[in-house]
N, C-alpha and C. Protein backbone atom coordinates (compact mmCIF):
# COMPACT_ATOMS: atom_id res chain seq x y z
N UNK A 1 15.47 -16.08 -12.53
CA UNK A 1 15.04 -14.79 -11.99
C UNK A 1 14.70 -15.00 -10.51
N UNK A 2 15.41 -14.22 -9.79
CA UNK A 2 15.13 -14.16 -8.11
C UNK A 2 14.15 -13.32 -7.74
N UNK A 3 13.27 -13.59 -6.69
CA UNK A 3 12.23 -13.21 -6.59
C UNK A 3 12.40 -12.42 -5.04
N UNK A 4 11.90 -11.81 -4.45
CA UNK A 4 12.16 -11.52 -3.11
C UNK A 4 10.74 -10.38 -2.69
N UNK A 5 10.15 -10.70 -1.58
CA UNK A 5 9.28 -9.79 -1.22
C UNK A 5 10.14 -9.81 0.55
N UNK A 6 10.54 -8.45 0.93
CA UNK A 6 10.74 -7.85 2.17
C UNK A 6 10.58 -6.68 2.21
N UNK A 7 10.88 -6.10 3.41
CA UNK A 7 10.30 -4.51 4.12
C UNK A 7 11.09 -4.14 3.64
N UNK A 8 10.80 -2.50 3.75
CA UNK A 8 11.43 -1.93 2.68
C UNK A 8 12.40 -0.69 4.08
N UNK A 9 13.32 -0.07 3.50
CA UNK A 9 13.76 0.63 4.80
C UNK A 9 14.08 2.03 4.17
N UNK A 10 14.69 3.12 4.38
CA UNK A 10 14.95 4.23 4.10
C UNK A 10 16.21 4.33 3.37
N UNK A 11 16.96 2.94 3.15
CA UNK A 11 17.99 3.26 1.95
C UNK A 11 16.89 2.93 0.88
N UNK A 12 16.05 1.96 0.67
CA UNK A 12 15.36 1.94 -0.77
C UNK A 12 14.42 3.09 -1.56
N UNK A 13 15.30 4.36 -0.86
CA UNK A 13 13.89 5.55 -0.83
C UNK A 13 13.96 5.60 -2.38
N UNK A 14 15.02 5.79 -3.04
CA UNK A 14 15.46 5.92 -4.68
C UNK A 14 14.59 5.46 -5.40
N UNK A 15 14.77 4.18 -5.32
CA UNK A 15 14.13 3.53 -5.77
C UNK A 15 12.70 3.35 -5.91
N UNK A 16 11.76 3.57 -4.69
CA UNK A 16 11.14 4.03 -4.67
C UNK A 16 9.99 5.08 -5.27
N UNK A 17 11.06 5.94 -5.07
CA UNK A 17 10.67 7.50 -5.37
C UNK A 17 10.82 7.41 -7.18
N UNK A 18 11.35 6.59 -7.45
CA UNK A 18 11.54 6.17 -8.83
C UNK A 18 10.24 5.93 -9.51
N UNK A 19 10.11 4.80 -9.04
CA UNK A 19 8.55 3.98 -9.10
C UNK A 19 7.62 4.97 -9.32
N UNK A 20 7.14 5.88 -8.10
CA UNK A 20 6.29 6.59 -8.16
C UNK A 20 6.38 7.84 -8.78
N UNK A 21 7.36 8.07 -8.64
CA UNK A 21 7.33 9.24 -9.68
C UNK A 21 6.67 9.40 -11.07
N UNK A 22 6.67 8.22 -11.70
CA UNK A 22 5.47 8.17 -12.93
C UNK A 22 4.13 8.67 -12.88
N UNK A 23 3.86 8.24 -11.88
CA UNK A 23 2.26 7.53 -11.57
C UNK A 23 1.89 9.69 -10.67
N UNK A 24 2.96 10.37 -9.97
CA UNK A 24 2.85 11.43 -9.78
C UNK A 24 2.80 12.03 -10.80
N UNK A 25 3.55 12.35 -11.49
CA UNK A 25 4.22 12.99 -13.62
C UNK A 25 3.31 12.61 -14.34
N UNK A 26 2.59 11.72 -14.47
CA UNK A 26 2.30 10.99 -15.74
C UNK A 26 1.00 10.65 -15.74
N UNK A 27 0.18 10.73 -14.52
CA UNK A 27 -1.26 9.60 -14.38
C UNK A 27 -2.23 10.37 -13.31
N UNK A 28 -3.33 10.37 -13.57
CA UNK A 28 -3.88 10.86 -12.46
C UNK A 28 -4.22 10.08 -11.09
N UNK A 29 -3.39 8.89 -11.07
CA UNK A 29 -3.32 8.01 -10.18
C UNK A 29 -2.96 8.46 -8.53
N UNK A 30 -1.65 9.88 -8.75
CA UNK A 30 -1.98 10.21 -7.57
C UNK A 30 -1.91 11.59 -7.55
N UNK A 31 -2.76 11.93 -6.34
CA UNK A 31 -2.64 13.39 -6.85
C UNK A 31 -1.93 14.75 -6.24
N UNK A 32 -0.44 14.25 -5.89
CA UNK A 32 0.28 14.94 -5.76
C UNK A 32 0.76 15.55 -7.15
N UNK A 33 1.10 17.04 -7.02
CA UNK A 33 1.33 18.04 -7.90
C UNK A 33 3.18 17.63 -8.19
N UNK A 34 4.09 17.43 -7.03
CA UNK A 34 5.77 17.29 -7.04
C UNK A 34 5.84 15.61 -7.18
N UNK A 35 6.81 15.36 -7.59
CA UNK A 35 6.58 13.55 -7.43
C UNK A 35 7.99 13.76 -5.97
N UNK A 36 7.76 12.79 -5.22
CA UNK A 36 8.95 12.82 -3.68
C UNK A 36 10.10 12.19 -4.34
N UNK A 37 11.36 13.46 -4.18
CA UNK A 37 12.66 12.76 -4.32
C UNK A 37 13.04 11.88 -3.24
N UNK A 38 14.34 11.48 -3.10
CA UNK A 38 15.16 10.55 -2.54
C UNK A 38 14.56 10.75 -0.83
N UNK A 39 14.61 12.16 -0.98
CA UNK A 39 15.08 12.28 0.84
C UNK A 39 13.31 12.78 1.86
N UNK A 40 12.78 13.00 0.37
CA UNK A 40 11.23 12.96 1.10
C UNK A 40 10.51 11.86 1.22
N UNK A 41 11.02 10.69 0.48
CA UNK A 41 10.93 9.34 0.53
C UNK A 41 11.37 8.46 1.50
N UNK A 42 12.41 9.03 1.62
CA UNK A 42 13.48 8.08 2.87
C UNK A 42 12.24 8.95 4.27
N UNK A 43 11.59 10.15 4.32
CA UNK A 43 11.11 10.50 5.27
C UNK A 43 9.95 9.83 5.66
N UNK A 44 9.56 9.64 4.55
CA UNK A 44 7.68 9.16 4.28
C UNK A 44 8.07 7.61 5.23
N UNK A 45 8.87 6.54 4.45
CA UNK A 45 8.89 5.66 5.06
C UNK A 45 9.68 5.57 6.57
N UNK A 46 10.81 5.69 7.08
CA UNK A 46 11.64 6.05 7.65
C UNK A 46 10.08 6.55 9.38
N UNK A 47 9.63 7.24 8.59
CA UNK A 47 8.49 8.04 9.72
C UNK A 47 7.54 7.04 9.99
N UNK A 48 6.94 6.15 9.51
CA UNK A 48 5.92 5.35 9.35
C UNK A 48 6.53 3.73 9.27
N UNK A 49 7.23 3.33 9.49
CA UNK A 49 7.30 2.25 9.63
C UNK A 49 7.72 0.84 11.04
N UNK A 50 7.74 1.95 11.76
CA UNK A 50 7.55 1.69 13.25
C UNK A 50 6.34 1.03 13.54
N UNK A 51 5.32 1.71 13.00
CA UNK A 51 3.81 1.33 13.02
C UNK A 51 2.81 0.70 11.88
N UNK A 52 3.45 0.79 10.69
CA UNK A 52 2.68 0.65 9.59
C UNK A 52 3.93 -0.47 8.24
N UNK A 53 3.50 -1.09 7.84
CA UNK A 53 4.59 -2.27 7.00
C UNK A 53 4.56 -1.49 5.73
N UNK A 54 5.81 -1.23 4.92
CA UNK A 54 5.95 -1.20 3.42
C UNK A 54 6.72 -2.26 3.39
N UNK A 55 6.78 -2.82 1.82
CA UNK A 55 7.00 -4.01 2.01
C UNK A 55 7.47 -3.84 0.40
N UNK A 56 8.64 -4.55 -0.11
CA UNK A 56 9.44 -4.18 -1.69
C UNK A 56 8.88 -5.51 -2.38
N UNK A 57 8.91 -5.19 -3.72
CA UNK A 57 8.90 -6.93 -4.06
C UNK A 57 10.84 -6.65 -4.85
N UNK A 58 11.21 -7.01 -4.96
CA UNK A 58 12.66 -7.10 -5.77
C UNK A 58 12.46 -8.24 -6.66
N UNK A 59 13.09 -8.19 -7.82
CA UNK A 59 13.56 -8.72 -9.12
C UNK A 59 14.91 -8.89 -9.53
N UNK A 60 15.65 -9.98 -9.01
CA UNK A 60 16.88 -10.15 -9.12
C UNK A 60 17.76 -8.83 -8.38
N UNK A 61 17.40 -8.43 -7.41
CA UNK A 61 17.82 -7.26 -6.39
C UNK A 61 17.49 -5.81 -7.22
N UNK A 62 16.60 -5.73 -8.01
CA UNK A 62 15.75 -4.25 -8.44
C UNK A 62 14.69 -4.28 -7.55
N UNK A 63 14.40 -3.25 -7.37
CA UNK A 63 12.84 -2.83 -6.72
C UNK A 63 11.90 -2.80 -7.87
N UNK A 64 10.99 -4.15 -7.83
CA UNK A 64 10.14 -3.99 -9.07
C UNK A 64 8.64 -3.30 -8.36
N UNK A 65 8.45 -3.18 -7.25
CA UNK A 65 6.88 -2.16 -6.74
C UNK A 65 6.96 -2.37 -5.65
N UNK A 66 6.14 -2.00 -5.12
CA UNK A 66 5.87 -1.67 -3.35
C UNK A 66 4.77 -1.37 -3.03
N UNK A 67 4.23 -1.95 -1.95
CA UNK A 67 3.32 -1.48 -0.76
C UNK A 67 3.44 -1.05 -0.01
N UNK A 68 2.21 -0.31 0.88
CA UNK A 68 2.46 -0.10 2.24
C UNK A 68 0.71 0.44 2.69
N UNK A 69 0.98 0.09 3.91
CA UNK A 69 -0.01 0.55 4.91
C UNK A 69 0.26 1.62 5.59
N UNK A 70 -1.26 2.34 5.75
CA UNK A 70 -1.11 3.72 6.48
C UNK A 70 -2.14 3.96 7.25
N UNK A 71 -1.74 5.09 7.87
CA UNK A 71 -2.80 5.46 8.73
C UNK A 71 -4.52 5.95 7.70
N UNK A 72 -5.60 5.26 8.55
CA UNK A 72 -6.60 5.98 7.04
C UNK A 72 -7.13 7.17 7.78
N UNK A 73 -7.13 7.39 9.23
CA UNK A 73 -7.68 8.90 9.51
C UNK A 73 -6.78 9.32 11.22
N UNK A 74 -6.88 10.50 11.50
CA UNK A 74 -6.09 10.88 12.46
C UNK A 74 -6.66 10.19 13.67
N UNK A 75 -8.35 10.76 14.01
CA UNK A 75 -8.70 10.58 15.25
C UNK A 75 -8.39 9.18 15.84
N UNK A 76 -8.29 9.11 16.99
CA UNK A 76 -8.04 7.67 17.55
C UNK A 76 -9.21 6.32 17.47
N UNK A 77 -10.51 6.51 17.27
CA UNK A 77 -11.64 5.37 17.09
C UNK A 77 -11.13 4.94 15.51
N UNK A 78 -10.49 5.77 14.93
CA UNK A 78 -10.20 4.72 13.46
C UNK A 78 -8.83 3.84 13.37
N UNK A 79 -8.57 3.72 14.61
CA UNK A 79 -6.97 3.53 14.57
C UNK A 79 -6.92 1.81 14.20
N UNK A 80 -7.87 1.47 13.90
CA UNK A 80 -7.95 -0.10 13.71
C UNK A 80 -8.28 -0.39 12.02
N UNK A 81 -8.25 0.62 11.40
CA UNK A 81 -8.17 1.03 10.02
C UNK A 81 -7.21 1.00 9.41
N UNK A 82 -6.75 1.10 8.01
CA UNK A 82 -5.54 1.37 7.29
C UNK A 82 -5.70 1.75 6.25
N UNK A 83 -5.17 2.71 5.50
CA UNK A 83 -5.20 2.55 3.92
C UNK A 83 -3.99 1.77 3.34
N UNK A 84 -4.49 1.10 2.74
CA UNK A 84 -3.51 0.38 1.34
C UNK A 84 -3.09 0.96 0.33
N UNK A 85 -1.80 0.94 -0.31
CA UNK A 85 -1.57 1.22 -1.87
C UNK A 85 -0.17 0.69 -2.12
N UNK A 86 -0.74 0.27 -3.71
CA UNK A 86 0.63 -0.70 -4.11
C UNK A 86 1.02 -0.16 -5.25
N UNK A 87 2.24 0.22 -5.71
CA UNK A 87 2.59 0.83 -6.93
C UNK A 87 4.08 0.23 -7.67
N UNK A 88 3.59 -0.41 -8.93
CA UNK A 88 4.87 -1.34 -9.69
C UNK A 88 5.37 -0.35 -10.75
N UNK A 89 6.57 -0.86 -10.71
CA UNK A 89 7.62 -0.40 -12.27
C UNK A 89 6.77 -0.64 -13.45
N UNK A 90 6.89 0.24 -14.24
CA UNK A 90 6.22 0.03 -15.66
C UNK A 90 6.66 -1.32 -16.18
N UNK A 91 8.21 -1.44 -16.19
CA UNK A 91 8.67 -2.70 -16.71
C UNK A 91 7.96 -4.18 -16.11
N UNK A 92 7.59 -4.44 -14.67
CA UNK A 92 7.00 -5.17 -14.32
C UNK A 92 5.14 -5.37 -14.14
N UNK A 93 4.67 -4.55 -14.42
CA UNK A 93 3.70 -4.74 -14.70
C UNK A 93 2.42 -5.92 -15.31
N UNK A 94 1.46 -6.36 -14.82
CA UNK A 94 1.26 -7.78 -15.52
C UNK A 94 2.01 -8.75 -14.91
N UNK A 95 2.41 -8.88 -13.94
CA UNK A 95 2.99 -9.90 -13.63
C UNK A 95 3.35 -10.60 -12.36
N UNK A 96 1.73 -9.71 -11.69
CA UNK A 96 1.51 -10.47 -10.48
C UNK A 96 2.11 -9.97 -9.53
N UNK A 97 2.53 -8.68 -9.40
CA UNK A 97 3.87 -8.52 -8.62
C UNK A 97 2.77 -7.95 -7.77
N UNK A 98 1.77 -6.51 -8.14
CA UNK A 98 0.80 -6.17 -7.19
C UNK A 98 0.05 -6.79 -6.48
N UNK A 99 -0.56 -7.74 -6.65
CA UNK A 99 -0.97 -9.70 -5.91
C UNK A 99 -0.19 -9.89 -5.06
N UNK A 100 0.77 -10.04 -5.48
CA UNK A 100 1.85 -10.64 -4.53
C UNK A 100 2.02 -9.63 -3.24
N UNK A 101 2.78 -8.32 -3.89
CA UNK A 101 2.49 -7.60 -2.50
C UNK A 101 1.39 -7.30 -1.61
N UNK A 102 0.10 -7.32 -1.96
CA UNK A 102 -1.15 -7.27 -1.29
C UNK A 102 -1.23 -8.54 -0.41
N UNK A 103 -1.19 -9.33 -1.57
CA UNK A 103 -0.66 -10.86 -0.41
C UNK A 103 -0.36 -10.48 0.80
N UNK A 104 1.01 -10.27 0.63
CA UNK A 104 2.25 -10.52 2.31
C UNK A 104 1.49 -8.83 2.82
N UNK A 105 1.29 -7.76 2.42
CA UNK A 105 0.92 -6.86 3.10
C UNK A 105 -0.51 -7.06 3.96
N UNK A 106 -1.16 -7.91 2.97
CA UNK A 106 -2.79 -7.65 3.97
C UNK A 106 -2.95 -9.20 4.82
N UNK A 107 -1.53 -9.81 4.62
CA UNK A 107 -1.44 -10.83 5.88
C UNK A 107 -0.77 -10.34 6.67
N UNK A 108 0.26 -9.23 6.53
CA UNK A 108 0.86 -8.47 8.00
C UNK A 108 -0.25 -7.54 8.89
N UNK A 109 -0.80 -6.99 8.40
CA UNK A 109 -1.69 -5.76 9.18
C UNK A 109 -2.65 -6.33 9.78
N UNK A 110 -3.26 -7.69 9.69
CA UNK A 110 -4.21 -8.01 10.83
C UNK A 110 -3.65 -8.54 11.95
N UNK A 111 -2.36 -9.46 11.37
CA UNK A 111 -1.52 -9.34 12.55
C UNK A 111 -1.34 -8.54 13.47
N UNK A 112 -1.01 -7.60 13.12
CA UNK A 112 -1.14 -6.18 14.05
C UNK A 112 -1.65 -5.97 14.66
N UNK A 113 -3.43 -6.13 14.63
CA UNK A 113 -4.55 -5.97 15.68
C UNK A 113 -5.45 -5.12 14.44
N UNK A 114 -4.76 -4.71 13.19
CA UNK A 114 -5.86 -3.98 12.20
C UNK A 114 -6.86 -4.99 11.94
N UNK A 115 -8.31 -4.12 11.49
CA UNK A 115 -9.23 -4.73 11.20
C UNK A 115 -9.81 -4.67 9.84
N UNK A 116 -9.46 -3.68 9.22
CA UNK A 116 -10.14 -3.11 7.50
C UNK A 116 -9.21 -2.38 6.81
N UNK A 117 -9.13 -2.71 5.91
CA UNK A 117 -7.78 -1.68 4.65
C UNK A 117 -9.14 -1.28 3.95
N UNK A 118 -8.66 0.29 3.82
CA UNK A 118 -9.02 0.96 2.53
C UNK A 118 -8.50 1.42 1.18
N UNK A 119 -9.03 1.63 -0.10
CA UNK A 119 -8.18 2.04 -1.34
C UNK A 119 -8.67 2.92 -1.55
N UNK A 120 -8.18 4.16 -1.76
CA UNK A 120 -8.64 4.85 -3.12
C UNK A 120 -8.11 4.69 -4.42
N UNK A 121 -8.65 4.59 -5.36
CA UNK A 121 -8.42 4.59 -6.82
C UNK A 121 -9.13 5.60 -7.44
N UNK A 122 -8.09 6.82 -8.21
CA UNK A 122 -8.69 7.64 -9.07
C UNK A 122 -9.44 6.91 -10.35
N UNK A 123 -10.34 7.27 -10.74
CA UNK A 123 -11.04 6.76 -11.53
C UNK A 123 -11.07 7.36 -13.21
N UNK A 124 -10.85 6.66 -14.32
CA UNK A 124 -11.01 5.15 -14.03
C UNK A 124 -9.56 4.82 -14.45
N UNK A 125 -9.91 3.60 -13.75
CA UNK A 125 -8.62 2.42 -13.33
C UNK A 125 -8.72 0.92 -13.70
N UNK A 126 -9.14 0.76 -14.67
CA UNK A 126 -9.98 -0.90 -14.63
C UNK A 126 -8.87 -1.85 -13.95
N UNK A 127 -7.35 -1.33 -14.13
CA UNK A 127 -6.46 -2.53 -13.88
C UNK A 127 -6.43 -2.71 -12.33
N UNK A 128 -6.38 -1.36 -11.42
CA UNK A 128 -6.54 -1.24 -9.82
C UNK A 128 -8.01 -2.05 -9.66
N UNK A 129 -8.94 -1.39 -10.37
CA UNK A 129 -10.18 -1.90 -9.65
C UNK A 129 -10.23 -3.52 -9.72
N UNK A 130 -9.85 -4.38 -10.59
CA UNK A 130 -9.31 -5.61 -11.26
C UNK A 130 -8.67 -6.23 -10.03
N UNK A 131 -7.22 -5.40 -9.59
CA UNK A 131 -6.27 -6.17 -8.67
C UNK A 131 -7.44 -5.97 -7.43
N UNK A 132 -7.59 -4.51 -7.00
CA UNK A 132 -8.44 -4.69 -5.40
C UNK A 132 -9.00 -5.84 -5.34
N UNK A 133 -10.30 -5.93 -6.15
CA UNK A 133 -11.81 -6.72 -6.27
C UNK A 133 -11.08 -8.25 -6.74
N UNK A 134 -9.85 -8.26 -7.08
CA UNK A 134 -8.97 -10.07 -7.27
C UNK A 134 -8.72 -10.32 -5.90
N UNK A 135 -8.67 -9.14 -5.01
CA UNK A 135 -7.93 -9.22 -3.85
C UNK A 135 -9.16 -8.94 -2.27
N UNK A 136 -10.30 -8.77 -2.80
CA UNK A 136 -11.40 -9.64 -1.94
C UNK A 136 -11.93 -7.69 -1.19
N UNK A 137 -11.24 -6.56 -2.39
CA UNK A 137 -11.90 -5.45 -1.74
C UNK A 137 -13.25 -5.44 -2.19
N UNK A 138 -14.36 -4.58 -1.82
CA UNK A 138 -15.33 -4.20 -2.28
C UNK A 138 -15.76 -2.65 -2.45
N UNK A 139 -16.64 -2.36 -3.04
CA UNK A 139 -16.26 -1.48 -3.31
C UNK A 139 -17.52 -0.07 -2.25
N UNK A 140 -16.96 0.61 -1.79
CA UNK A 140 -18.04 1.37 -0.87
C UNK A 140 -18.19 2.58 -1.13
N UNK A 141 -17.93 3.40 -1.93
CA UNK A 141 -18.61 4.74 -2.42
C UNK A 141 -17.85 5.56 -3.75
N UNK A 142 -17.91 6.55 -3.84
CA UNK A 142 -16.99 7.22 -4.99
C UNK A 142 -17.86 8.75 -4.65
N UNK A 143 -16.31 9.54 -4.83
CA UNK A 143 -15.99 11.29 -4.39
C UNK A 143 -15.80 11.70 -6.01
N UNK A 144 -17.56 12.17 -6.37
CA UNK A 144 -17.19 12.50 -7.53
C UNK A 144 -16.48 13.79 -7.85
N UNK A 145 -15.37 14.13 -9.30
CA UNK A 145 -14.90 14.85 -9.28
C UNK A 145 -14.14 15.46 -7.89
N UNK A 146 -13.40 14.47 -7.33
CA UNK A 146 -12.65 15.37 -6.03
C UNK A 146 -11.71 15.65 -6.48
N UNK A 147 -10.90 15.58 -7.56
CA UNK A 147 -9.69 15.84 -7.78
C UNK A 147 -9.48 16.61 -9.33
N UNK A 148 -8.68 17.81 -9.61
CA UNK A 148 -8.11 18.29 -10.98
C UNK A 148 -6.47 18.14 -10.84
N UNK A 149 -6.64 16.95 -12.18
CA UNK A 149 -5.44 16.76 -12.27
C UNK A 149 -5.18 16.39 -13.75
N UNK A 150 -4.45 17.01 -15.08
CA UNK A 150 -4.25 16.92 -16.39
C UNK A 150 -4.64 17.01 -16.93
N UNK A 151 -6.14 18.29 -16.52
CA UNK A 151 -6.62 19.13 -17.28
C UNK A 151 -7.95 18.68 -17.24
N UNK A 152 -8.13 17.66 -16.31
CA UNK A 152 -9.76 17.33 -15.94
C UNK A 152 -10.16 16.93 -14.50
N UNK A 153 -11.52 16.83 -14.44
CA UNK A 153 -11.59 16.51 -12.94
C UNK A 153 -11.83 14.39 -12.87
N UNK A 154 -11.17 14.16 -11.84
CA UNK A 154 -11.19 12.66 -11.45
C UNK A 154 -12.31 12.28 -10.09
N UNK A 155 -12.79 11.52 -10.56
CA UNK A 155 -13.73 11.14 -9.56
C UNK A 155 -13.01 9.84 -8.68
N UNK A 156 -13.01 9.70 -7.35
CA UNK A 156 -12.30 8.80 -6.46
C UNK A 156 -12.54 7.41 -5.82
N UNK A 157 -13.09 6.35 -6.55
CA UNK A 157 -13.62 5.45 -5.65
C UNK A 157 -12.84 5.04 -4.69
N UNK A 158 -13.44 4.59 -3.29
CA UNK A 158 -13.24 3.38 -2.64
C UNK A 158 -13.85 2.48 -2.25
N UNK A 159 -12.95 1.67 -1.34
CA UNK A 159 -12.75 0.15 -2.18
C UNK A 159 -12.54 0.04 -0.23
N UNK A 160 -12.89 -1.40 0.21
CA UNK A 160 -12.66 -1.57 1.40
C UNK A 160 -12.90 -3.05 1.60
N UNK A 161 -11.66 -3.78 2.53
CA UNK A 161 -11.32 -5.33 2.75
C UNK A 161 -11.60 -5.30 4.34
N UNK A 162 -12.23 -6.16 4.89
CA UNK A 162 -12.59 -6.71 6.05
C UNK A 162 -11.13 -7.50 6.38
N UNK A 163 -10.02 -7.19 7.02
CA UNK A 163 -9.54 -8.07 7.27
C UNK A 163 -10.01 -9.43 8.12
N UNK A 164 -10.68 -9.21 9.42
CA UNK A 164 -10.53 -10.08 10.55
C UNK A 164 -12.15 -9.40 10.44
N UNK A 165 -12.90 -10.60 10.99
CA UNK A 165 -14.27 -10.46 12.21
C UNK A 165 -13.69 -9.26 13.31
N UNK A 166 -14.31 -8.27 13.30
CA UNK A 166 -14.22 -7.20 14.38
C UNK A 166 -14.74 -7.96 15.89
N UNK A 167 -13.44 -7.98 16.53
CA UNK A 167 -14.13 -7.87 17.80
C UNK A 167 -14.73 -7.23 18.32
N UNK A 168 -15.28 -7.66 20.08
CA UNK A 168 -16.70 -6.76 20.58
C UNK A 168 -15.74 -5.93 21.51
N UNK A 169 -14.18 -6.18 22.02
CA UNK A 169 -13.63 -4.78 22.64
C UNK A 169 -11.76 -4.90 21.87
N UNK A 170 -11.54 -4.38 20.98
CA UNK A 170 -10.53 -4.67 20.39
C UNK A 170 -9.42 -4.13 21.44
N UNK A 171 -7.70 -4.85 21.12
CA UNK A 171 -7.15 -4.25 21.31
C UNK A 171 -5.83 -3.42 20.62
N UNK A 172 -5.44 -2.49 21.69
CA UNK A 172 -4.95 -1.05 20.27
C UNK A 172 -3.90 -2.20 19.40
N UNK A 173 -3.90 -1.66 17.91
CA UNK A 173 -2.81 -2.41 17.32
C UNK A 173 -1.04 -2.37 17.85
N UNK A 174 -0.25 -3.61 17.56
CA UNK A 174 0.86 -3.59 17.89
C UNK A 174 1.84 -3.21 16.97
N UNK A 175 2.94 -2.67 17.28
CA UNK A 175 4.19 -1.83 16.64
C UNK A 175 4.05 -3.12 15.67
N UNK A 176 4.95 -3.11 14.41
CA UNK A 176 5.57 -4.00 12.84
C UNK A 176 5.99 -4.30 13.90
N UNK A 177 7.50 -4.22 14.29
CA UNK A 177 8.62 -4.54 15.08
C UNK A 177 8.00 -6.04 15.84
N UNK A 178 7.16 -5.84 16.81
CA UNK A 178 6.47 -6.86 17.49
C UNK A 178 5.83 -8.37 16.46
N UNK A 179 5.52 -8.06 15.49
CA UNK A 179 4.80 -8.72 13.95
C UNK A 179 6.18 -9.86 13.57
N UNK A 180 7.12 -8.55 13.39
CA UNK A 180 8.62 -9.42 12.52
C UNK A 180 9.40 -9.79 13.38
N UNK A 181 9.15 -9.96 15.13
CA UNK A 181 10.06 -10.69 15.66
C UNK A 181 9.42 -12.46 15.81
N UNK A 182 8.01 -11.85 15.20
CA UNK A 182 7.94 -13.87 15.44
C UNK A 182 8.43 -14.72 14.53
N UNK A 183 8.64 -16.17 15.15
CA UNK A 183 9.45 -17.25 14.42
C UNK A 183 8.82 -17.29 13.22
N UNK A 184 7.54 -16.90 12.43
CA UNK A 184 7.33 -17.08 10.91
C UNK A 184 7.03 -16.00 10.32
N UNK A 185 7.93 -14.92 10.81
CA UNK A 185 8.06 -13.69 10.02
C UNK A 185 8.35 -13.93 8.01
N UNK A 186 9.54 -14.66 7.99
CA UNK A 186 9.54 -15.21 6.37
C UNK A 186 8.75 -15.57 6.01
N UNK A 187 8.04 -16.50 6.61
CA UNK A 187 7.20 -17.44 6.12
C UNK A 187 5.72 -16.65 5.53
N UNK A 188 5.44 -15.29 6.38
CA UNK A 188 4.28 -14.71 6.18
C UNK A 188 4.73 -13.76 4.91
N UNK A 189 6.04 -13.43 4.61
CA UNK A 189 6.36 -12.43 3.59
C UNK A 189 6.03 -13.91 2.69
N UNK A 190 6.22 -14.60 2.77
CA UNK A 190 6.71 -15.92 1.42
C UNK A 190 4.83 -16.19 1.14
N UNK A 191 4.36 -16.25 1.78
CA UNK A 191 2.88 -16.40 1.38
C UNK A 191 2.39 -16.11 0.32
């Protein structure tokens, strides 16, 4: 079985949009009402990845889950922020694959010049709260009942990782592009 973690680009939107589409349909995990076909997918990433890493894990060339980093608020003083979220194939599940992508994702974004990833996890989640808190988040508040979704209301924790010691005058983060032209670009996905 071949293993592969790389960025993900706007042909893998399918696939993708595959993935999540469950977890939209099926879970109160997220709380979009439509799950994103092909071409609102290819937009989502396609738009955001100039500045922000998604990142595939593949399984013998399937897309078995994905990450990515995002913006966590508009104004410019949070721009050293990110939100996180990682979402696997039912079939792969259990098997380390969400680890793995958190891995190579939350070693790309400090690269960058980011300083803190955030999660939300609709609640409850024991298996998210499990991977975050395996993965060195902690946990910093919960939005009770912010969400109706499958006929009840969900309450929202988050969850928040220190990447780096905050510096005393940071500077603004740098484009992905700048990240994956250095000589151990593989080497940081292979981590």
């Amino acid at each position: 079985m071949a293993t592969t973690i790389r960025p993900a680009t706007g042909e893998d939107a399918a696939e993708m949009a595959a993935i999540y589409s469950h977890f939209v349909l099926n879970t109160p995990t997220s709380f979009e009402s439509e799950a994103p076909d092909e071409a609102e997918m290819r937009r989502r990433v396609e738009s955001t990845i100039m500045k922000y890493p998604w990142l595939l894990y593949e399984v013998d060339g399937a897309v078995a889950g994905y990450a990515y980093a995002s913006q966590h608020r508009v104004r410019y003083h949070y721009q050293w922020s990110v939100d996180v979220a990682v979402y696997v194939h039912e079939q792969y599940r259990q098997q380390g694959i969400g680890k793995a992508l958190y891995k190579a994702l939350l070693t790309v974004v400090p690269l960058q010049g980011y300083i803190s990833a955030y999660a939300g996890i609709t609640l409850p989640n024991p298996g998210s709260v499990a991977l975050h808190e395996s993965m060195g988040f902690t946990p910093v508040g919960v939005y009770r009942n912010v969400g109706f979704k499958l006929g009840k209301w969900h309450d929202v924790g988050w969850w928040q990782k220190t990447l780096v010691d905050p510096p005393s005058t940071p500077s603004d983060p740098i484009p992905l592009a700048q990240v994956q032209e250095s000589s151990n670009w593989q080497e940081i996905l292979r981590a």
